[in-house]
C-alpha atoms as a PDB file:
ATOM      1  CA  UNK A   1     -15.524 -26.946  -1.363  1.00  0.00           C
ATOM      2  CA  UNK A   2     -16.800 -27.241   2.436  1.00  0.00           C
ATOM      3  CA  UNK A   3     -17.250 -24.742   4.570  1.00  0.00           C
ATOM      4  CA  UNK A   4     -14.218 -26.072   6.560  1.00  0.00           C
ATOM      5  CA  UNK A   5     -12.036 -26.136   3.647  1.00  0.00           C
ATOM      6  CA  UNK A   6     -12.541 -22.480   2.977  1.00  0.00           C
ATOM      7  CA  UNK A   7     -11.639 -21.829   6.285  1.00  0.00           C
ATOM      8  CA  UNK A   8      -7.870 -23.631   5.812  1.00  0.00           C
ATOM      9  CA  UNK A   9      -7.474 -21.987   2.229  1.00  0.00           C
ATOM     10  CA  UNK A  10      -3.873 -20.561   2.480  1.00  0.00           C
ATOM     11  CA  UNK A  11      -2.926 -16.809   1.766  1.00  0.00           C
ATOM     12  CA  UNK A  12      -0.151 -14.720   1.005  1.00  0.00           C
ATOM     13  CA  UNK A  13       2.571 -13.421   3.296  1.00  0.00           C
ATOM     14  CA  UNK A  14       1.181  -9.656   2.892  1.00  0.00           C
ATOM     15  CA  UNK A  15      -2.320 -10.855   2.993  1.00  0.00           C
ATOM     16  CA  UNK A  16      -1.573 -12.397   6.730  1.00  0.00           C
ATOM     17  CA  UNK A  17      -4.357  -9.681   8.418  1.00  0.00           C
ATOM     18  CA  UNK A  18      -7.016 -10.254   5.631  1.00  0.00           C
ATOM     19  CA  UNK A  19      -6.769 -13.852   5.825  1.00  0.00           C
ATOM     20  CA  UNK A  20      -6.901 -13.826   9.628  1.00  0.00           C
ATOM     21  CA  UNK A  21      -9.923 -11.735   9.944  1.00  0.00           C
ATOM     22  CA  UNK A  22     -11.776 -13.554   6.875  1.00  0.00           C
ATOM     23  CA  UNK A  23     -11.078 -16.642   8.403  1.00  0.00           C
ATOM     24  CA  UNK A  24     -12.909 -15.506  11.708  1.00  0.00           C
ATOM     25  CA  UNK A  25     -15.841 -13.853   9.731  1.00  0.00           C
ATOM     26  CA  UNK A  26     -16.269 -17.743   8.211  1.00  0.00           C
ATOM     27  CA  UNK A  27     -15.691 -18.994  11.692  1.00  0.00           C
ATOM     28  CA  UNK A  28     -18.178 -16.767  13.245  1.00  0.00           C
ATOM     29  CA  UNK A  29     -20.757 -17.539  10.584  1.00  0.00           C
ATOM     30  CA  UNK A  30     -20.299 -21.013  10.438  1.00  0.00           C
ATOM     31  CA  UNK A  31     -20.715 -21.111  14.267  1.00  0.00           C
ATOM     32  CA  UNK A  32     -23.193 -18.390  14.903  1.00  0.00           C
ATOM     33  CA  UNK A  33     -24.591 -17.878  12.035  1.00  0.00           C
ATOM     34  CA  UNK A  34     -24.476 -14.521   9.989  1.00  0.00           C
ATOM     35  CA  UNK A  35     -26.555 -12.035  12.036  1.00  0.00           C
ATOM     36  CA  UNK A  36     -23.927 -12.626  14.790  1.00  0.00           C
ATOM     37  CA  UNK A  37     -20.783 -11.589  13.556  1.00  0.00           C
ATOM     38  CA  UNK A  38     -20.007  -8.220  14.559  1.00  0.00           C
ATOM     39  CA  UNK A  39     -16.129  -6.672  14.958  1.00  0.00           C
ATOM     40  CA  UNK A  40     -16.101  -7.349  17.990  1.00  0.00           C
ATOM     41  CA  UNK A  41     -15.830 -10.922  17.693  1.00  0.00           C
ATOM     42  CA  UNK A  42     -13.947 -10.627  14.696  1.00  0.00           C
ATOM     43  CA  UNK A  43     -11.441  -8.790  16.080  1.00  0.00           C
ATOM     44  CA  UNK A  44     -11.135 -11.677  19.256  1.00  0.00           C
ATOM     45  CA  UNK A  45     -11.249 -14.808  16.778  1.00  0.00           C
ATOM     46  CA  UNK A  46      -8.492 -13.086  14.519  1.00  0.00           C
ATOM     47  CA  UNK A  47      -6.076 -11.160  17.100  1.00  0.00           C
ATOM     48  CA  UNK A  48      -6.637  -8.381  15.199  1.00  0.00           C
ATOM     49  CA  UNK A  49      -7.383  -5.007  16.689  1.00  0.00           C
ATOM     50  CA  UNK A  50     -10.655  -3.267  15.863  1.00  0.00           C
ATOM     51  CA  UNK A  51      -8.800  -0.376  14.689  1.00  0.00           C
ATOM     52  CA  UNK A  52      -7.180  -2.155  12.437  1.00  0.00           C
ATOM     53  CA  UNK A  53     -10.433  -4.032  10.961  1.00  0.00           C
ATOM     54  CA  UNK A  54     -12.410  -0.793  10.583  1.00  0.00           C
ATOM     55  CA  UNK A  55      -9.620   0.963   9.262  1.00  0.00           C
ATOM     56  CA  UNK A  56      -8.990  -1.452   6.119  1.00  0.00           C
ATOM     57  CA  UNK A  57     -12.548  -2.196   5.738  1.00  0.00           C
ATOM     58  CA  UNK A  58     -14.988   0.494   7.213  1.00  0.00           C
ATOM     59  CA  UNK A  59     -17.972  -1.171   8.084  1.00  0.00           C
ATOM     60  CA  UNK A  60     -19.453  -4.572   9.450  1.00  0.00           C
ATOM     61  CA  UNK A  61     -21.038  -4.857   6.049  1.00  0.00           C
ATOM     62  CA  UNK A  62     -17.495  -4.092   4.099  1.00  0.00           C
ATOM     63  CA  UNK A  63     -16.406  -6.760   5.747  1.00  0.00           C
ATOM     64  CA  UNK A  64     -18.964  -9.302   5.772  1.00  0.00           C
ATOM     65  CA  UNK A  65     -18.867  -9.017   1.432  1.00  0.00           C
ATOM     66  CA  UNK A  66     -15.496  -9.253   1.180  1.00  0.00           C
ATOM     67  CA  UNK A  67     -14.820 -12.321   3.341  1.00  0.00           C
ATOM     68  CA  UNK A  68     -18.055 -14.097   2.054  1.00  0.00           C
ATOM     69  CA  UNK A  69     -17.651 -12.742  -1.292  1.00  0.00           C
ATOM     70  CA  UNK A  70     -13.498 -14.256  -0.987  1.00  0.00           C
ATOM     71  CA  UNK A  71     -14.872 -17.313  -0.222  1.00  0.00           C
ATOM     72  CA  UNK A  72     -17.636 -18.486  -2.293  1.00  0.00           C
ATOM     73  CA  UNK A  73     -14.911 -17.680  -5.260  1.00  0.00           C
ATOM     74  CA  UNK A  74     -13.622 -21.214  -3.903  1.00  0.00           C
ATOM     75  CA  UNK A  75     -16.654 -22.902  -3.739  1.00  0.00           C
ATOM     76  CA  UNK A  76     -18.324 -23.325  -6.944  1.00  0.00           C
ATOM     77  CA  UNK A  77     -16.553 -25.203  -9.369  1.00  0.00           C
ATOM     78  CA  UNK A  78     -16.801 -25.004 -13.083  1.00  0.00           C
ATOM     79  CA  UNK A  79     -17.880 -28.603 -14.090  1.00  0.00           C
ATOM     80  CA  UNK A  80     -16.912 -30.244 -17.440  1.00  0.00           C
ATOM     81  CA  UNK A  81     -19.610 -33.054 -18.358  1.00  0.00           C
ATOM     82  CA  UNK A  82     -19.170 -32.995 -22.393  1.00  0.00           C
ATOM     83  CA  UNK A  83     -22.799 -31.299 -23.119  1.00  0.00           C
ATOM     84  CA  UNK A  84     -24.129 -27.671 -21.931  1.00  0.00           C
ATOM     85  CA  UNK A  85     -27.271 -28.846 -20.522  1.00  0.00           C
ATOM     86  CA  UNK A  86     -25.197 -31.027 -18.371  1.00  0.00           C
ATOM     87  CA  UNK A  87     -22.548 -28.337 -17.406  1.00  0.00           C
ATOM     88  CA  UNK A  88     -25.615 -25.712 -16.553  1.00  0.00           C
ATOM     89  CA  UNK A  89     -27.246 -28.791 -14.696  1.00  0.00           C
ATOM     90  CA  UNK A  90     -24.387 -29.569 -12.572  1.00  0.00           C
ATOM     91  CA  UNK A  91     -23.438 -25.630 -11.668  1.00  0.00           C
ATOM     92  CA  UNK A  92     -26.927 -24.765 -10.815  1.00  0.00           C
ATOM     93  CA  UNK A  93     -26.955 -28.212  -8.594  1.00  0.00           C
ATOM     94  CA  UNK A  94     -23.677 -27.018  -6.706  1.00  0.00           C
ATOM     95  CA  UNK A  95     -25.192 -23.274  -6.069  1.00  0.00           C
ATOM     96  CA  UNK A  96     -27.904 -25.150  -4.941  1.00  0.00           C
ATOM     97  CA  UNK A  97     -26.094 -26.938  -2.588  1.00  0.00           C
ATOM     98  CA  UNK A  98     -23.516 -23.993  -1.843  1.00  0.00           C
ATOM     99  CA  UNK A  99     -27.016 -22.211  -0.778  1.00  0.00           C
ATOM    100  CA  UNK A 100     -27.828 -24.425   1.974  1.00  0.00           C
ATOM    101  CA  UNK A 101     -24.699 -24.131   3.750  1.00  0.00           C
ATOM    102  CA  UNK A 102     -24.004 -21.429   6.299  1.00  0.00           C
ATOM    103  CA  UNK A 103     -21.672 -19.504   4.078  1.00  0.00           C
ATOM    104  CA  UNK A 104     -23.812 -19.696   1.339  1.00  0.00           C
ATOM    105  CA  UNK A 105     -26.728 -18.498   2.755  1.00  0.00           C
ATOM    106  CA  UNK A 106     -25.023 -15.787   4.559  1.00  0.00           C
ATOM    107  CA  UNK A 107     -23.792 -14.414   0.997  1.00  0.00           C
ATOM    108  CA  UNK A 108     -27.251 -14.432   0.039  1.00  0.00           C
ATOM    109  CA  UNK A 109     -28.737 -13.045   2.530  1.00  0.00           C
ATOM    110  CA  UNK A 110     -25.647 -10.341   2.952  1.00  0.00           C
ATOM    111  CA  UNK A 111     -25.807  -9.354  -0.146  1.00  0.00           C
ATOM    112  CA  UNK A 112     -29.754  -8.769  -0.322  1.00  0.00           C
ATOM    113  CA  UNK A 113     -30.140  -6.772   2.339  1.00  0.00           C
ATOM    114  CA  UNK A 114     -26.630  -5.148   2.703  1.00  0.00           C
ATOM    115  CA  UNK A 115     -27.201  -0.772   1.779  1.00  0.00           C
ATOM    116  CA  UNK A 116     -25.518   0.085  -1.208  1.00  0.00           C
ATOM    117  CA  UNK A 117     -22.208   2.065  -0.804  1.00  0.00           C
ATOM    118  CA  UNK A 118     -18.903   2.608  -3.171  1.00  0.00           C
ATOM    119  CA  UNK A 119     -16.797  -0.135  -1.197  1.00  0.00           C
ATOM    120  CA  UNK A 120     -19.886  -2.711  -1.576  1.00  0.00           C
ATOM    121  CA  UNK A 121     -20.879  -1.998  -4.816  1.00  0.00           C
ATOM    122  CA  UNK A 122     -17.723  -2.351  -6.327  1.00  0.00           C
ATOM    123  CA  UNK A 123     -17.037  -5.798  -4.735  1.00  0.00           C
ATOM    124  CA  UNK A 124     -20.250  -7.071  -5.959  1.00  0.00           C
ATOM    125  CA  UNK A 125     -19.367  -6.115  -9.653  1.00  0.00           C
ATOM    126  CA  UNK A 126     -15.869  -7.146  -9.019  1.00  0.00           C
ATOM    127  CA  UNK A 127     -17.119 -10.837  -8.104  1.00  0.00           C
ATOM    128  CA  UNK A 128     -19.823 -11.122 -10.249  1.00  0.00           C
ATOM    129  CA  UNK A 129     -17.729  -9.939 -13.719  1.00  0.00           C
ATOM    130  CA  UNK A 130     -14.925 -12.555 -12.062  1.00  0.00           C
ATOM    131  CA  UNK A 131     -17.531 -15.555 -11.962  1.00  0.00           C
ATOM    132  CA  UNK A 132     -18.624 -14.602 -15.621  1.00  0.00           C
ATOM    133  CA  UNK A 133     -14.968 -15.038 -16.774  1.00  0.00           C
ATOM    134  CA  UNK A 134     -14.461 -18.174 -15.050  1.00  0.00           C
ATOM    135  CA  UNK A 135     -17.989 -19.910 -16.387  1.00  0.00           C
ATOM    136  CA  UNK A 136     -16.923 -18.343 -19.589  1.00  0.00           C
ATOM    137  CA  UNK A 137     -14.886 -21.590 -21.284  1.00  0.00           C
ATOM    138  CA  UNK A 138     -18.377 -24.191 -20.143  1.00  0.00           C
ATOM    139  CA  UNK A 139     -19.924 -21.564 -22.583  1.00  0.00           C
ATOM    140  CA  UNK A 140     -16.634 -21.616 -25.662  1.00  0.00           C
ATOM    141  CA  UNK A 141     -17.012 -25.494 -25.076  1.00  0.00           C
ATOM    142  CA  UNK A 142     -20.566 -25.168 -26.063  1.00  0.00           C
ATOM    143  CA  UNK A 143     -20.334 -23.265 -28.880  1.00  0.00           C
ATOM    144  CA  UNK A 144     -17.132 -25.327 -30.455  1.00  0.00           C
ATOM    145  CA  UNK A 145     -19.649 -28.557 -30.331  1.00  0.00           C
ATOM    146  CA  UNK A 146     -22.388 -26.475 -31.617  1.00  0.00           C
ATOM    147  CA  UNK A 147     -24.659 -26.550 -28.676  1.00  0.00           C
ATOM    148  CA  UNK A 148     -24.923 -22.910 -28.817  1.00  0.00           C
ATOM    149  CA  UNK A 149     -24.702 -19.607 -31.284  1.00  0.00           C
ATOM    150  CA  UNK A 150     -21.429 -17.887 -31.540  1.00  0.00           C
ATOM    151  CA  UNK A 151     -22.812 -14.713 -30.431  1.00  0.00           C
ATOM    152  CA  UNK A 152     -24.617 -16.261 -27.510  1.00  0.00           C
ATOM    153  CA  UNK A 153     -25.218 -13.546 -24.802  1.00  0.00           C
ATOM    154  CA  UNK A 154     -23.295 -15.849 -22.240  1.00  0.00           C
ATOM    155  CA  UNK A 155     -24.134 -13.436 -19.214  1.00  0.00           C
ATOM    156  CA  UNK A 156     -27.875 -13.928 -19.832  1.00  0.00           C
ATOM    157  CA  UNK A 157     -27.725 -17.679 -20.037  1.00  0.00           C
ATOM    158  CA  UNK A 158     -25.932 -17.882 -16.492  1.00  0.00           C
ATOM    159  CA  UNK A 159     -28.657 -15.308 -15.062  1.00  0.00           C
ATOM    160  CA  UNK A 160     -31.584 -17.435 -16.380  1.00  0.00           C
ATOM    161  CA  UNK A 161     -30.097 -20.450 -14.831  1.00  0.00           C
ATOM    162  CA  UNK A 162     -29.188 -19.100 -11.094  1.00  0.00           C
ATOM    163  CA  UNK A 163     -31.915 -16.324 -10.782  1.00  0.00           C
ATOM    164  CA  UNK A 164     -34.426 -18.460 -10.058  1.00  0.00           C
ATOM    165  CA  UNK A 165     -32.741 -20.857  -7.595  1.00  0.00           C
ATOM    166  CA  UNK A 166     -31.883 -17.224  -5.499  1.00  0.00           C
ATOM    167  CA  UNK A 167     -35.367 -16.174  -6.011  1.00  0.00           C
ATOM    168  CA  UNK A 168     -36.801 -19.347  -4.421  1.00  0.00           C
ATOM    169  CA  UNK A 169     -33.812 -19.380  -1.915  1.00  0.00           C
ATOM    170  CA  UNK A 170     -34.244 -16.043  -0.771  1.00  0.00           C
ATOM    171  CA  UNK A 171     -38.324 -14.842  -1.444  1.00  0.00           C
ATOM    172  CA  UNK A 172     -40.299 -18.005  -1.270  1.00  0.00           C
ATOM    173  CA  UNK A 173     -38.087 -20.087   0.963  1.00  0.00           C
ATOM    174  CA  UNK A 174     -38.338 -22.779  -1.146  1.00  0.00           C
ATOM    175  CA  UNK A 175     -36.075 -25.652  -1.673  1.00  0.00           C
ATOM    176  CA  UNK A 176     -34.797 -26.170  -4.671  1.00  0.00           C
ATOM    177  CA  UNK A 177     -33.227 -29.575  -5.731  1.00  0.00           C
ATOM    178  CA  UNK A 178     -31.548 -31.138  -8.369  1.00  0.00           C
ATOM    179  CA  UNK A 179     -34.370 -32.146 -10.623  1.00  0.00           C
ATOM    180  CA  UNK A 180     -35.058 -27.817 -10.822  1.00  0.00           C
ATOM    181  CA  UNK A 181     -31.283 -27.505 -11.586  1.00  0.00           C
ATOM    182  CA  UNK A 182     -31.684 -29.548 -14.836  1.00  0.00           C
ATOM    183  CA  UNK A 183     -35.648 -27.750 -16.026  1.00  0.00           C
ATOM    184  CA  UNK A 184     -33.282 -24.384 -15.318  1.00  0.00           C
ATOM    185  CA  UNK A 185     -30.630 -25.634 -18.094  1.00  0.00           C
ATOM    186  CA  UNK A 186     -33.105 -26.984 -20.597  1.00  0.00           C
ATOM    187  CA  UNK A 187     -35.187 -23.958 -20.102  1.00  0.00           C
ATOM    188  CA  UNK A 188     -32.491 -21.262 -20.465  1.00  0.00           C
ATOM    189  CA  UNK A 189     -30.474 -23.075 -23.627  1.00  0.00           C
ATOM    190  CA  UNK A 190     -34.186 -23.012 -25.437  1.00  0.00           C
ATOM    191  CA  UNK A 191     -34.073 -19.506 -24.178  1.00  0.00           C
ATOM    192  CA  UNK A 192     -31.082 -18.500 -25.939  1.00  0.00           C
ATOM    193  CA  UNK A 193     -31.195 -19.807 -29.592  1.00  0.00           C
ATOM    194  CA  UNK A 194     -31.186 -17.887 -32.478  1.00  0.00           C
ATOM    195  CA  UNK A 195     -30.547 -20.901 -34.709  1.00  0.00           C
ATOM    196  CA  UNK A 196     -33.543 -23.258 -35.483  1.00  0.00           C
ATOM    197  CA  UNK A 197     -31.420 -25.902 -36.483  1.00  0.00           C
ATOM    198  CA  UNK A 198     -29.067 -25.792 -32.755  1.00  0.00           C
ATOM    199  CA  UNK A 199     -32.340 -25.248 -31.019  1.00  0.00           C
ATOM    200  CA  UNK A 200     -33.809 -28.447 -32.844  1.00  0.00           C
ATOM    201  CA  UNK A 201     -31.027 -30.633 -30.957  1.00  0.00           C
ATOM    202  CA  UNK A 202     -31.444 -29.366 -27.801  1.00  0.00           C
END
């Protein structure tokens, strides 16, 4: 999904205000980038008051996490290629690409440097236990063509394919490209074998 498209994503009737005011944090951020947005703004781009936005969500930073956060939910896709290593291959390429895009980076960088609190802490597990479950069947698909053990640890596989693409993205300010997104796959299946004979095909 493009930045633009998350902006038009459609919400509910009682979800009017959060909508509004997420769709000016992505506006902001897009435009301005993510340093930038403040309530202020916010408040202007959405017609919402600034009572209203600190009251439902506190802080810049509550804010900034739960629009971002709302919105990458939309923009990574799980992909369906017939083989693991191409399914890993393909996600890692998108987060890749989600990365270089001013709402991707602005999650990023939001949620590295972001102080921990209740409200953020709980959106962060919240998002990243609702990404497992949704990259969960790419791992069942595995496993029912044998590509992988039944008692895979599936939340270990995903970390040792995206860690190091946010590692590079965020400490070294590297770029990482497509041809890293498939060594990442290969490397983490290996990683996760218990069985010679699965390991031995892949």
């Amino acid at each position: 999904m493009t930045d633009a498209e998350a902006l038009r994503r459609p919400g509910g009737r009682s979800a009017r205000v959060r909508d509004a005011v997420h769709r000016a944090v992505l506006e902001t951020v897009i435009e301005l980038g993510v340093a930038k947005v403040g309530i202020p703004e916010v408040s202007r781009r959405a017609g919402v008051r600034d009572s209203s936005i600190y009251r439902r969500w506190g802080t810049r930073e509550n804010l900034l996490v739960d629009a971002l956060l709302a919105a990458s939910e939309h923009s990574l896709r799980v992909p369906d290629t017939g083989s693991l290593h191409g399914d890993l291959s393909a996600f890692a390429g998108a987060l890749i690409d989600y990365l270089n895009t001013p709402l991707g980076d602005g999650l990023a960088r939001t949620l590295a440097a972001i102080p921990d609190s209740e409200d953020t802490r709980s959106a962060r597990d919240e998002f990243w236990a609702s990404r497992l479950q949704t990259l969960l069947p790419m791992l069942t698909r595995a496993i029912e063509r044998g590509e992988l053990p039944p008692d895979v640890d599936g939340r270990t596989l995903i970390e040792l394919v995206i860690a190091p693409i946010h590692f590079r993205h965020l400490l070294t300010r590297e770029r990482p490209d497509h041809a890293l997104a498939s060594r990442l796959a290969a490397t983490a299946i290996r990683a996760v074998q218990t069985d010679p004979e699965i390991a031995a095909r892949n």
